[in-house]
C-alpha atoms as a PDB file:
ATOM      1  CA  UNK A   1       3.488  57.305  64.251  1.00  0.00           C
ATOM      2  CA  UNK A   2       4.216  57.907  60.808  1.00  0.00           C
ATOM      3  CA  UNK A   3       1.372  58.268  58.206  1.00  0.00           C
ATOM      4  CA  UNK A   4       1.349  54.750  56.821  1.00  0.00           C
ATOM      5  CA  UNK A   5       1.155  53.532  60.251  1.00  0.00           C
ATOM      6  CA  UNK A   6      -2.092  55.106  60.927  1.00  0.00           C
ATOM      7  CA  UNK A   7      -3.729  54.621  58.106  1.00  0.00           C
ATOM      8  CA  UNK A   8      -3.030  50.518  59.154  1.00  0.00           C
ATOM      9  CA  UNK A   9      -4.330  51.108  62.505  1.00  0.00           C
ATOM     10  CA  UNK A  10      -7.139  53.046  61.206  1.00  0.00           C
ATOM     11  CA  UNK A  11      -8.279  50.221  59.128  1.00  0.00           C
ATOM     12  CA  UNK A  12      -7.811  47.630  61.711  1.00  0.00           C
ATOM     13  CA  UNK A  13      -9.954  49.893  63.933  1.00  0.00           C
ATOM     14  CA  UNK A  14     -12.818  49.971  61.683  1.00  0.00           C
ATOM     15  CA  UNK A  15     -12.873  46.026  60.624  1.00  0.00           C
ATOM     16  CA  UNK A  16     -13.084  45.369  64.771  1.00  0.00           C
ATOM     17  CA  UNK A  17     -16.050  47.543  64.620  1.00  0.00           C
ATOM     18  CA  UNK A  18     -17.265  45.792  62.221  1.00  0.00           C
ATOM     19  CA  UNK A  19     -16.908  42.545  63.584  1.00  0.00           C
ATOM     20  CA  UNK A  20     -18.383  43.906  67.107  1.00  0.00           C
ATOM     21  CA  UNK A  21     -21.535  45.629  64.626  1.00  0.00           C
ATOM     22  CA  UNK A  22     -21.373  42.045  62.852  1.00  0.00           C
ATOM     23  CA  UNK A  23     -21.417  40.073  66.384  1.00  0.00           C
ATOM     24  CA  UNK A  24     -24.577  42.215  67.600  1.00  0.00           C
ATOM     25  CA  UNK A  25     -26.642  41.413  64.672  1.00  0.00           C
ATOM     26  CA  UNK A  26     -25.684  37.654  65.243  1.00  0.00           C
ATOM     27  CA  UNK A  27     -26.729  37.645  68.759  1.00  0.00           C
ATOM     28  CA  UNK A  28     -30.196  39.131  67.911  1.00  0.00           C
ATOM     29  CA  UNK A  29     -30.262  36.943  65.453  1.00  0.00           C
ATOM     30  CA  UNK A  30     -29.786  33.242  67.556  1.00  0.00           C
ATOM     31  CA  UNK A  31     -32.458  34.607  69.803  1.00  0.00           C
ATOM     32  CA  UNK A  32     -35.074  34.845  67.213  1.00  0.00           C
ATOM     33  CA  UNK A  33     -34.625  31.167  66.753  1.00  0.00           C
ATOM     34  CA  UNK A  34     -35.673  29.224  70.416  1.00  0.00           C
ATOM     35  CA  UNK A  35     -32.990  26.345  71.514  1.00  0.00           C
ATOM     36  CA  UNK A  36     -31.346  26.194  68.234  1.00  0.00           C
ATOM     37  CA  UNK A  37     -28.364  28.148  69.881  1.00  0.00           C
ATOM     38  CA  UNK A  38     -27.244  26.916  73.590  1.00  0.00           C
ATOM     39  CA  UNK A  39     -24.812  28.957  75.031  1.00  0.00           C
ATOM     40  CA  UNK A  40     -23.036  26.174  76.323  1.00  0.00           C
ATOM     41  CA  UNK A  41     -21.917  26.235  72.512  1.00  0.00           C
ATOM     42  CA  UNK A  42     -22.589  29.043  70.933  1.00  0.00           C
ATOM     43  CA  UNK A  43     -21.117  31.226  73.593  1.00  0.00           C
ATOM     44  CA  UNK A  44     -19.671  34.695  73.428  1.00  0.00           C
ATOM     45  CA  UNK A  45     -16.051  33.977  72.251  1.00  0.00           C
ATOM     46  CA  UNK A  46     -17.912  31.830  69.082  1.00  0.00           C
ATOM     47  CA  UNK A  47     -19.842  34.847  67.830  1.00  0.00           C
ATOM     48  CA  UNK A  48     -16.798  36.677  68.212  1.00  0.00           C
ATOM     49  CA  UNK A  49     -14.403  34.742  66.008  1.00  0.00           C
ATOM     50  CA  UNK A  50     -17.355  33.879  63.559  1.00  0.00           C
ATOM     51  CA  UNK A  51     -17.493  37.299  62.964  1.00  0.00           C
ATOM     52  CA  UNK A  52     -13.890  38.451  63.342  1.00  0.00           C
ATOM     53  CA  UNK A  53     -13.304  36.036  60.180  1.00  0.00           C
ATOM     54  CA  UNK A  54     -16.061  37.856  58.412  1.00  0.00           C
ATOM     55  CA  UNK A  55     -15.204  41.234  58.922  1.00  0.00           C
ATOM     56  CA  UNK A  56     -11.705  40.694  58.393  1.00  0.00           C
ATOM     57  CA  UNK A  57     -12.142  39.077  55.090  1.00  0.00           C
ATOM     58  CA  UNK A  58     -14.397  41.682  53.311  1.00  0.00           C
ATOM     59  CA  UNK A  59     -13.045  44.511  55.657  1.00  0.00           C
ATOM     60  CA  UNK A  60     -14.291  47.118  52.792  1.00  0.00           C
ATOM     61  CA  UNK A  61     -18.054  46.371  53.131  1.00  0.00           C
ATOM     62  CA  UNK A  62     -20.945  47.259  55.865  1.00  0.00           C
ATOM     63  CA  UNK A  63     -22.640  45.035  58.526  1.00  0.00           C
ATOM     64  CA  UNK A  64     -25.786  45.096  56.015  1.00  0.00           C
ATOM     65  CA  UNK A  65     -23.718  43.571  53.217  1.00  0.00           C
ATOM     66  CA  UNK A  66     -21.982  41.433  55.407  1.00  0.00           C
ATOM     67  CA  UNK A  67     -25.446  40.128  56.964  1.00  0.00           C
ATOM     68  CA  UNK A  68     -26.386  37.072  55.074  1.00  0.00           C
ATOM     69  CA  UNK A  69     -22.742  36.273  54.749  1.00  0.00           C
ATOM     70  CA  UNK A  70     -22.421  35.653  58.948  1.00  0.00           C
ATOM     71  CA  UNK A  71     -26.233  34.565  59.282  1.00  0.00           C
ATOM     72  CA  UNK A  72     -25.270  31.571  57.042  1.00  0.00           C
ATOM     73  CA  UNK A  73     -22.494  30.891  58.440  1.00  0.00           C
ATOM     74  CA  UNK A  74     -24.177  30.982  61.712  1.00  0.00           C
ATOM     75  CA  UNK A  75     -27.181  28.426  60.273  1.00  0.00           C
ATOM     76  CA  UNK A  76     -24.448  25.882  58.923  1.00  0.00           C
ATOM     77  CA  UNK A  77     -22.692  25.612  62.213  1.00  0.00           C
ATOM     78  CA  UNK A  78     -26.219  25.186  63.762  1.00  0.00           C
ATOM     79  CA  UNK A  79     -26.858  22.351  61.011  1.00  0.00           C
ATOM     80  CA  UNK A  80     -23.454  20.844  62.021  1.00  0.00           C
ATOM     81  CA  UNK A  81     -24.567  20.997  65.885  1.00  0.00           C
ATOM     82  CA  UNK A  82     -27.308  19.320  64.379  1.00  0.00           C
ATOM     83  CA  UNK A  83     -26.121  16.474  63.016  1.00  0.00           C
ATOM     84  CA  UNK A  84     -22.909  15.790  64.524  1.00  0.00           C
ATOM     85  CA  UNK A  85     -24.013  16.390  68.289  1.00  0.00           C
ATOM     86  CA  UNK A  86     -28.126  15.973  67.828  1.00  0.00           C
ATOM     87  CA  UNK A  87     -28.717  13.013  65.815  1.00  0.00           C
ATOM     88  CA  UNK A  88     -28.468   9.586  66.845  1.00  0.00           C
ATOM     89  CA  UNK A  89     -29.896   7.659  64.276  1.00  0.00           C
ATOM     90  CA  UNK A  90     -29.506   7.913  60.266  1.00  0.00           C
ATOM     91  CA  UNK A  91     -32.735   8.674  59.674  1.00  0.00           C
ATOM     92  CA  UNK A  92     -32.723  11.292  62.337  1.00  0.00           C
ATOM     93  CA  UNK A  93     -29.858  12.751  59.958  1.00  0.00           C
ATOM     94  CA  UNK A  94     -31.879  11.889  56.323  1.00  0.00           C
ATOM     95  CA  UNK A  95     -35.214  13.389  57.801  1.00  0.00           C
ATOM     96  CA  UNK A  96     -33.160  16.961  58.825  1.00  0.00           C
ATOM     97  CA  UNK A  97     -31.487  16.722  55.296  1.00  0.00           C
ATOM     98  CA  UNK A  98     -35.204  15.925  53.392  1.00  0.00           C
ATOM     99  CA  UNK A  99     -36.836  18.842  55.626  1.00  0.00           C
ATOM    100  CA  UNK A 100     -33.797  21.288  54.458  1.00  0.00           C
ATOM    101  CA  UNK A 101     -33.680  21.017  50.919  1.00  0.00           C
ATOM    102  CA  UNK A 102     -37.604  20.596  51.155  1.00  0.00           C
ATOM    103  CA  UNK A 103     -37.404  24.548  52.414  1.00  0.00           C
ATOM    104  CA  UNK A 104     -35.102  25.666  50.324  1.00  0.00           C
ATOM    105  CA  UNK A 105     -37.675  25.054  47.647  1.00  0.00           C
ATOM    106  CA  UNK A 106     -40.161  27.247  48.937  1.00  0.00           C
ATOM    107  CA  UNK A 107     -42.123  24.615  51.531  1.00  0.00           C
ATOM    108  CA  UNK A 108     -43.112  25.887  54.863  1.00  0.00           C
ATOM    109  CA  UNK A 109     -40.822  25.467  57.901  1.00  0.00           C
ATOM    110  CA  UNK A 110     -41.666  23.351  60.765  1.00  0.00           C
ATOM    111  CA  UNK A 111     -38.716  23.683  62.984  1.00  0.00           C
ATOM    112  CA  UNK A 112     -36.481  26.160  63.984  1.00  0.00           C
ATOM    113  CA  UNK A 113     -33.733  25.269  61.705  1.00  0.00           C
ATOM    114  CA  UNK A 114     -35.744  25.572  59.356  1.00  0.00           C
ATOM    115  CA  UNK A 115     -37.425  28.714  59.838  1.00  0.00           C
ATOM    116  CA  UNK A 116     -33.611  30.119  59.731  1.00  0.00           C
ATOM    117  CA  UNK A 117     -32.981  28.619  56.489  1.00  0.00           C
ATOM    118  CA  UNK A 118     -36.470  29.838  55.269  1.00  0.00           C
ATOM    119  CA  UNK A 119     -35.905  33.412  56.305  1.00  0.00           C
ATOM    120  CA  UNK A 120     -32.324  33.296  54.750  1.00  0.00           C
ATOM    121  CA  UNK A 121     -34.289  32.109  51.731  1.00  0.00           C
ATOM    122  CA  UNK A 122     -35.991  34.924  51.593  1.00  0.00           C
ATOM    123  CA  UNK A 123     -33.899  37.656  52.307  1.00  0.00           C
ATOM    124  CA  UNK A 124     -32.042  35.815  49.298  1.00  0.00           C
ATOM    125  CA  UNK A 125     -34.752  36.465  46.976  1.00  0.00           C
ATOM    126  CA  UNK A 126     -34.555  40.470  47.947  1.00  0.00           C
ATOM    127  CA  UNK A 127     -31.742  39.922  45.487  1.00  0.00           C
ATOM    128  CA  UNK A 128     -31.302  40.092  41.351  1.00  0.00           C
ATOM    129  CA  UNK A 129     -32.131  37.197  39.739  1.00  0.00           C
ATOM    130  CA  UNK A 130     -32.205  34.845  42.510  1.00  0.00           C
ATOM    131  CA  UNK A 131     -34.723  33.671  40.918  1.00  0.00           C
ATOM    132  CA  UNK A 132     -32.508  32.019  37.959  1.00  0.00           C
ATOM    133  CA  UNK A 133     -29.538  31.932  40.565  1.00  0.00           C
ATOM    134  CA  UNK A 134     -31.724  29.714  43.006  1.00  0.00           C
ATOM    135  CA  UNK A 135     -31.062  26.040  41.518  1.00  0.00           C
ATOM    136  CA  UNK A 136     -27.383  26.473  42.053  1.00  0.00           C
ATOM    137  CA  UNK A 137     -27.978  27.844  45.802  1.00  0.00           C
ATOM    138  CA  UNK A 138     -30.016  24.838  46.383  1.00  0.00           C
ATOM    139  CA  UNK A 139     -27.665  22.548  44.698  1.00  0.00           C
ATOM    140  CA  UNK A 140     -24.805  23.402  47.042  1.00  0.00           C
ATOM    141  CA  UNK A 141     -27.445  23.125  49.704  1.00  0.00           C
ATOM    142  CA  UNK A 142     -27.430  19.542  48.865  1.00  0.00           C
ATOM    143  CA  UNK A 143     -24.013  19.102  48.544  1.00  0.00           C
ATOM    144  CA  UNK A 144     -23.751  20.710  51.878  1.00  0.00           C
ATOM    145  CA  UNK A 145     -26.137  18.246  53.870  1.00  0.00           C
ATOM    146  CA  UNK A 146     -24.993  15.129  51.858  1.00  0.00           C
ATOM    147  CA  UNK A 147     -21.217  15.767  52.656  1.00  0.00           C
ATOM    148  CA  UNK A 148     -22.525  16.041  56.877  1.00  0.00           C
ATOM    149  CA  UNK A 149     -24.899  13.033  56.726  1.00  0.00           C
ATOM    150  CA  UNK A 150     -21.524  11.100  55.001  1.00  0.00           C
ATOM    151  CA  UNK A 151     -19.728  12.263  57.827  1.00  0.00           C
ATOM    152  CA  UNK A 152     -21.763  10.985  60.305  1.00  0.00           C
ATOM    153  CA  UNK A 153     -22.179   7.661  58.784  1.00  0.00           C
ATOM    154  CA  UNK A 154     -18.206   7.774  58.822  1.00  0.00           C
ATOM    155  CA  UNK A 155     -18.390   8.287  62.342  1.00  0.00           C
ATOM    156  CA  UNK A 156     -21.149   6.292  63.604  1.00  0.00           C
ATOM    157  CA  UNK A 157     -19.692   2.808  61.783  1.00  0.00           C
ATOM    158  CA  UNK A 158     -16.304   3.733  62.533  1.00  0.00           C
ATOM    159  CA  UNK A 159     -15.051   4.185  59.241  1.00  0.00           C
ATOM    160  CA  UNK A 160     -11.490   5.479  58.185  1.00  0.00           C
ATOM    161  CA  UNK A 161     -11.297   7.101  55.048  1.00  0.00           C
ATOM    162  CA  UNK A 162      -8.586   7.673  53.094  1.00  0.00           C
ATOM    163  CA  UNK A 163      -7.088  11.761  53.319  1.00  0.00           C
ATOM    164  CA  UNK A 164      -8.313  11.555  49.554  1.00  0.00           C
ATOM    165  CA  UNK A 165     -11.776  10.600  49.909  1.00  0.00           C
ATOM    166  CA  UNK A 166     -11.576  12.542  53.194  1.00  0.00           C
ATOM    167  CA  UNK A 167     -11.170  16.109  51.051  1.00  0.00           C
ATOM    168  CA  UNK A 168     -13.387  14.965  48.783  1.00  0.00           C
ATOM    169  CA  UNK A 169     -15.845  14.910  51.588  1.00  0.00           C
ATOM    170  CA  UNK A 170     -14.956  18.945  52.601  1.00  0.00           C
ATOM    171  CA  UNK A 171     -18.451  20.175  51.477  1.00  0.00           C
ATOM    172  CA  UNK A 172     -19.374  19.355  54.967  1.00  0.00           C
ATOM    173  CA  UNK A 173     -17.623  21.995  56.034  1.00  0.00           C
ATOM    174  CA  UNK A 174     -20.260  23.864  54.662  1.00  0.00           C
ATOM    175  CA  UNK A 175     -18.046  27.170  53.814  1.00  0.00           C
ATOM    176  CA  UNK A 176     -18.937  27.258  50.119  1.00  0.00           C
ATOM    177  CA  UNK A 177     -22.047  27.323  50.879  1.00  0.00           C
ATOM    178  CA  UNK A 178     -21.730  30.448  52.397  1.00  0.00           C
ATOM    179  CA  UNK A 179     -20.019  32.086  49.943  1.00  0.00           C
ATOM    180  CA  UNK A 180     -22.449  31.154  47.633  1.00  0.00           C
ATOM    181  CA  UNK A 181     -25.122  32.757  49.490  1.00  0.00           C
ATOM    182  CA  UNK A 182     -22.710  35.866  49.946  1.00  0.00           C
ATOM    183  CA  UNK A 183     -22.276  36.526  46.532  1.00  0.00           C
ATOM    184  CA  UNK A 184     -25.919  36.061  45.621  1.00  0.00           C
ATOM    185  CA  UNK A 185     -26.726  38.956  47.831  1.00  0.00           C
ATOM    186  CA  UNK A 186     -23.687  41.225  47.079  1.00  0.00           C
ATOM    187  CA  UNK A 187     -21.962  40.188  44.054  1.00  0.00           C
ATOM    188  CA  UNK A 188     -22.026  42.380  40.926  1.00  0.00           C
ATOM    189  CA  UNK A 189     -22.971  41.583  37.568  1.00  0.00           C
ATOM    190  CA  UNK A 190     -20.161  39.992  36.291  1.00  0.00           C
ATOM    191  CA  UNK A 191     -19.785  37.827  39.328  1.00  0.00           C
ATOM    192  CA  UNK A 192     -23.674  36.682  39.186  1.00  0.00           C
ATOM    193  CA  UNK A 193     -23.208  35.407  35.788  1.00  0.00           C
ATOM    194  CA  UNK A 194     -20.086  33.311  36.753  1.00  0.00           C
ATOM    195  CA  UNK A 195     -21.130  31.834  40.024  1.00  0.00           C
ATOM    196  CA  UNK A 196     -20.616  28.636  39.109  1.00  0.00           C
ATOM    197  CA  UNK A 197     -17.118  29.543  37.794  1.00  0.00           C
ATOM    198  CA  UNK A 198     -16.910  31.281  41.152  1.00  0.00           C
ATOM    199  CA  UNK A 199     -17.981  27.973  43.176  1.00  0.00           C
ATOM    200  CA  UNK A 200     -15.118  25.718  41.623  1.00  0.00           C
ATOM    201  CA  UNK A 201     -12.863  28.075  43.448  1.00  0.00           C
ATOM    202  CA  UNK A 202     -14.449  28.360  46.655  1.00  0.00           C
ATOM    203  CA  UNK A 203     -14.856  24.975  46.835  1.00  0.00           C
ATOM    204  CA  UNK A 204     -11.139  24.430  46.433  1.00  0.00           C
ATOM    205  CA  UNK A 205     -10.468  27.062  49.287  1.00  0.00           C
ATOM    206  CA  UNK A 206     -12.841  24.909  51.225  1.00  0.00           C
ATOM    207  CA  UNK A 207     -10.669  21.822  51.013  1.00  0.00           C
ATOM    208  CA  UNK A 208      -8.100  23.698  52.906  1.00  0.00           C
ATOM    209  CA  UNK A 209     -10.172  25.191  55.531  1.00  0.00           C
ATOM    210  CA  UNK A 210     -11.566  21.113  55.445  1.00  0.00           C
ATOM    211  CA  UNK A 211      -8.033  20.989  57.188  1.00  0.00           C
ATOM    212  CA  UNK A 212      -7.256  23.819  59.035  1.00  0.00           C
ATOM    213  CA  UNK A 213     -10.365  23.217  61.315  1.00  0.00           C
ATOM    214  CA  UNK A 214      -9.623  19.691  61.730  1.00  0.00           C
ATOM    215  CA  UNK A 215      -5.945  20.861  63.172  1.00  0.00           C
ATOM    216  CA  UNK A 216      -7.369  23.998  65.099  1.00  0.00           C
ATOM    217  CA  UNK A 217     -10.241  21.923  66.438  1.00  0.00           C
ATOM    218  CA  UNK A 218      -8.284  18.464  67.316  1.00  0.00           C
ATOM    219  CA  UNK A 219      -8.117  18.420  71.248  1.00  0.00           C
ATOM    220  CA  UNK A 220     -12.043  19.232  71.011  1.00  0.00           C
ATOM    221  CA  UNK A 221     -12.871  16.849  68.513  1.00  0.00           C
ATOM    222  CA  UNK A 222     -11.020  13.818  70.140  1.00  0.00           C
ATOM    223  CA  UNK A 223     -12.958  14.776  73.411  1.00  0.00           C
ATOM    224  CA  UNK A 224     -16.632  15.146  71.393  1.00  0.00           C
ATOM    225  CA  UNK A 225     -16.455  12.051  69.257  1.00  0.00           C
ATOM    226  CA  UNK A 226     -16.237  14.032  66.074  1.00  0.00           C
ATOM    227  CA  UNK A 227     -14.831  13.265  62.842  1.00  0.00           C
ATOM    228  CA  UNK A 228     -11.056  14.631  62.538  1.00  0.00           C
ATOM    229  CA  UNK A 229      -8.758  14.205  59.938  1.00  0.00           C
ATOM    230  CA  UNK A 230      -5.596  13.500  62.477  1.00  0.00           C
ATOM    231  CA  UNK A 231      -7.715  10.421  64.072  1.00  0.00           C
ATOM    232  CA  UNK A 232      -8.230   9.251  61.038  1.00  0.00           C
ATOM    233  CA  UNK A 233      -4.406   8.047  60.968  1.00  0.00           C
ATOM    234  CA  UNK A 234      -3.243  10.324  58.870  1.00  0.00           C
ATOM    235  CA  UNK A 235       0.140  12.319  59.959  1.00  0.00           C
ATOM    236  CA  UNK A 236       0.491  15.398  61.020  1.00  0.00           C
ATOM    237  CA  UNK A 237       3.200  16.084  58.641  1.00  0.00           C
ATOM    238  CA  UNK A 238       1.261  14.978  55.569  1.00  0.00           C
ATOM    239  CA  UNK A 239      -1.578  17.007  56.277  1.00  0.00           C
ATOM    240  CA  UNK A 240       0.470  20.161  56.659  1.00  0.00           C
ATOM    241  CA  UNK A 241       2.460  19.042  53.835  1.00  0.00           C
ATOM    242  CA  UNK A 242      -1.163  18.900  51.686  1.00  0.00           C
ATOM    243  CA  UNK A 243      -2.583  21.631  52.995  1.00  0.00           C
ATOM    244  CA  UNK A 244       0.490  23.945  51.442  1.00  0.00           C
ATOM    245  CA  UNK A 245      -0.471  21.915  48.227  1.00  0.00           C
ATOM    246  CA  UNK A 246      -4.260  23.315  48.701  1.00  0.00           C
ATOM    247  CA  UNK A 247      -2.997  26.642  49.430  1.00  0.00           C
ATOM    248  CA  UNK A 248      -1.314  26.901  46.372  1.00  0.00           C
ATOM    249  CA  UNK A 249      -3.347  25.625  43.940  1.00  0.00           C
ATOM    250  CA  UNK A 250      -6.513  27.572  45.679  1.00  0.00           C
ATOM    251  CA  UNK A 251      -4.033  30.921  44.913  1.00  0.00           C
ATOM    252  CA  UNK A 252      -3.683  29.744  41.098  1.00  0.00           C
ATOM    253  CA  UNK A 253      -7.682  29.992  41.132  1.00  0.00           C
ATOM    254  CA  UNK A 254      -7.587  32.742  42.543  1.00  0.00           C
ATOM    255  CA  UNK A 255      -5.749  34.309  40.324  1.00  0.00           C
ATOM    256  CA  UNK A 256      -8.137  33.878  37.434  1.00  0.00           C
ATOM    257  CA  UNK A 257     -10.560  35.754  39.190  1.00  0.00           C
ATOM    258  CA  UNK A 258      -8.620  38.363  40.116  1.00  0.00           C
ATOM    259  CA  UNK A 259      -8.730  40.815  36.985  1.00  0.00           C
ATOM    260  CA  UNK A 260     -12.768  40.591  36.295  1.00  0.00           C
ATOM    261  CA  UNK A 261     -13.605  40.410  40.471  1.00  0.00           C
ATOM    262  CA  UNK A 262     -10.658  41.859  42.541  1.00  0.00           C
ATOM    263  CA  UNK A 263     -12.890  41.675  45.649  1.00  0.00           C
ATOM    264  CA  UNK A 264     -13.825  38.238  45.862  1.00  0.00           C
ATOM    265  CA  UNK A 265     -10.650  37.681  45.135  1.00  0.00           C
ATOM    266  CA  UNK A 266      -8.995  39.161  47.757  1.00  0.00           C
ATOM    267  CA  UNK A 267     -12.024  38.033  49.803  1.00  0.00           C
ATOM    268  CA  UNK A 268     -10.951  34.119  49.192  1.00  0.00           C
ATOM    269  CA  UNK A 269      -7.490  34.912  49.710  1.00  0.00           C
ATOM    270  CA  UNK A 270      -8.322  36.610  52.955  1.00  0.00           C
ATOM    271  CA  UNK A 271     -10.375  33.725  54.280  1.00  0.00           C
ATOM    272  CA  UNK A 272      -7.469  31.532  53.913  1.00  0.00           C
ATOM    273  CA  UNK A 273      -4.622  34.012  55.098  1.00  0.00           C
ATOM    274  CA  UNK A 274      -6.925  35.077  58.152  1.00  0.00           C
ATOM    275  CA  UNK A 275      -8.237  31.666  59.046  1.00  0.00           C
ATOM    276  CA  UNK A 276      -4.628  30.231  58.933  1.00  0.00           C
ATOM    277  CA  UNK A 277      -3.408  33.268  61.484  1.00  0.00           C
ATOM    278  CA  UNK A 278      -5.964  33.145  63.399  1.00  0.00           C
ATOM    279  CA  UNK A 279      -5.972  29.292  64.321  1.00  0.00           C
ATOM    280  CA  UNK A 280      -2.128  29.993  64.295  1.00  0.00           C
ATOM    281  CA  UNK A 281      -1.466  27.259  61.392  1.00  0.00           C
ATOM    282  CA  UNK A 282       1.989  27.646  59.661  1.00  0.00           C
ATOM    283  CA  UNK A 283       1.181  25.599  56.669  1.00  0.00           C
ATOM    284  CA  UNK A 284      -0.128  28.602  54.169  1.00  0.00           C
ATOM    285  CA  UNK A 285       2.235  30.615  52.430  1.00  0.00           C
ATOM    286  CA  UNK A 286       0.856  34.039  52.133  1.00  0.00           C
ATOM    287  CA  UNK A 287       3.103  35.215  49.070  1.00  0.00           C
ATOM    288  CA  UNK A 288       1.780  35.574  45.782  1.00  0.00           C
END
């Protein structure tokens, strides 16, 4: 094997430990919170690919740094279990949103899901100048829960949106969110005074990962009653065919990061490169 060759294995060795460091913490994690995680879907293979996708895309950091990153991811999807699988009226869906965003300001939990967010919260404020950073956090919060609740109205009165107002809709996905809450904890300086900079591109990444769950996650969807973009209508073809529009446009972003924050740069890139391998969609072009 010759040198460069072990140095790649090498590296792929230590991001699978990661993951598998990552996946442990997780696990402890969902038990601290009582019946907010049934295995019947949050099951061994989830925590595994949650966490796969973490380690993979920030490869150079530790399970600590990497712990609010995976522990709200692991809250949205519970949110999203939540709503989409939970709830069966919209006030059901308003009164979880209210409660949320109620939290997030400092109130005092009352429910499980809550007491996650809270403690996320919290460990947040371990960090510099969450205090000043904490409106934006919140903000995307909102935009979070108001893009699932719009979603679920969608469903529930069997509405067909456009593919348009469809993207404009990807903040349920919840993944900027999460990278919001990332960078609060981790980023450095320049990077905490530019998160809102920072959230225009993650966002835009988030419009194509809007898709590439909706294609990885079709079969399932169709059989659960959820929202996807390919009942909607809308052909496969065109959403490929947009989706390598996202791709490139979320690269041009990108790039304007790259020079003043080379790791979150490479860190978006890699959440759209890995995600796209990993659900084994064609449509992104990984050149630069």
């Amino acid at each position: 094997m010759r040198d460069g060759e072990l140095d790649d294995a090498f590296e792929l060795g230590r991001t699978c430990a990661l993951a598998a460091e990552c996946r442990r913490d997780l696990s402890r994690c969902a038990q601290m919170y009582q019946g907010l995680f049934p295995e019947a879907a949050f099951d061994g293979e989830f925590y595994h690919s949650l966490t796969l996708t973490t380690a993979f895309s920030a490869p150079w950091a530790t399970a600590e740094r990497l712990k609010v990153l995976n522990r709200t991811a692991l809250w949205i999807l519970a949110v999203d279990r939540l709503v989409g699988h939970t709830s069966t009226t919209r006030e059901q869906v308003s009164r979880l949103t209210r409660e949320c965003l109620s939290v997030a300001a400092g109130a005092v939990p009352r429910s499980a899901v809550t007491r996650f967010l809270a403690d996320l919260r919290d460990e947040l404020a371990t960090a510099k100048d969450f205090d000043d950073l904490r409106g934006l956090w919140r903000d995307q919060l909102a935009s979070t829960l108001t893009g699932m609740a719009r979603a679920w109205v969608w469903r529930d009165t069997n509405a067909v949106p456009t593919l348009a107002r469809y993207l404009d809709n990807a903040d349920s996905r919840g993944s900027c969110f999460v990278d919001l809450s990332h960078w609060i904890y981790t980023a450095d300086d320049w990077s905490r005074t530019h998160l809102a900079d920072l959230r225009a591109v993650s966002r835009q990444v988030q419009r194509y990962l809007h898709l590439l769950g909706d294609l990885a996650s079709y079969r399932r969807d169709l059989s659960w009653g959820d929202l996807n973009v390919l009942a909607l209508g809308v052909p496969r073809a065109e959403v490929t065919g947009t989706m390598a529009e996202l791709a490139r446009e979320a690269a041009a972003l990108i790039e304007t990061v790259r020079e003043p924050s080379p790791r979150i740069a490479v860190y978006l890139r890699r959440q759209i490169g890995f995600n796209a391998g990993y659900n084994g969609i064609s449509a992104y072009n990984p050149s630069p």
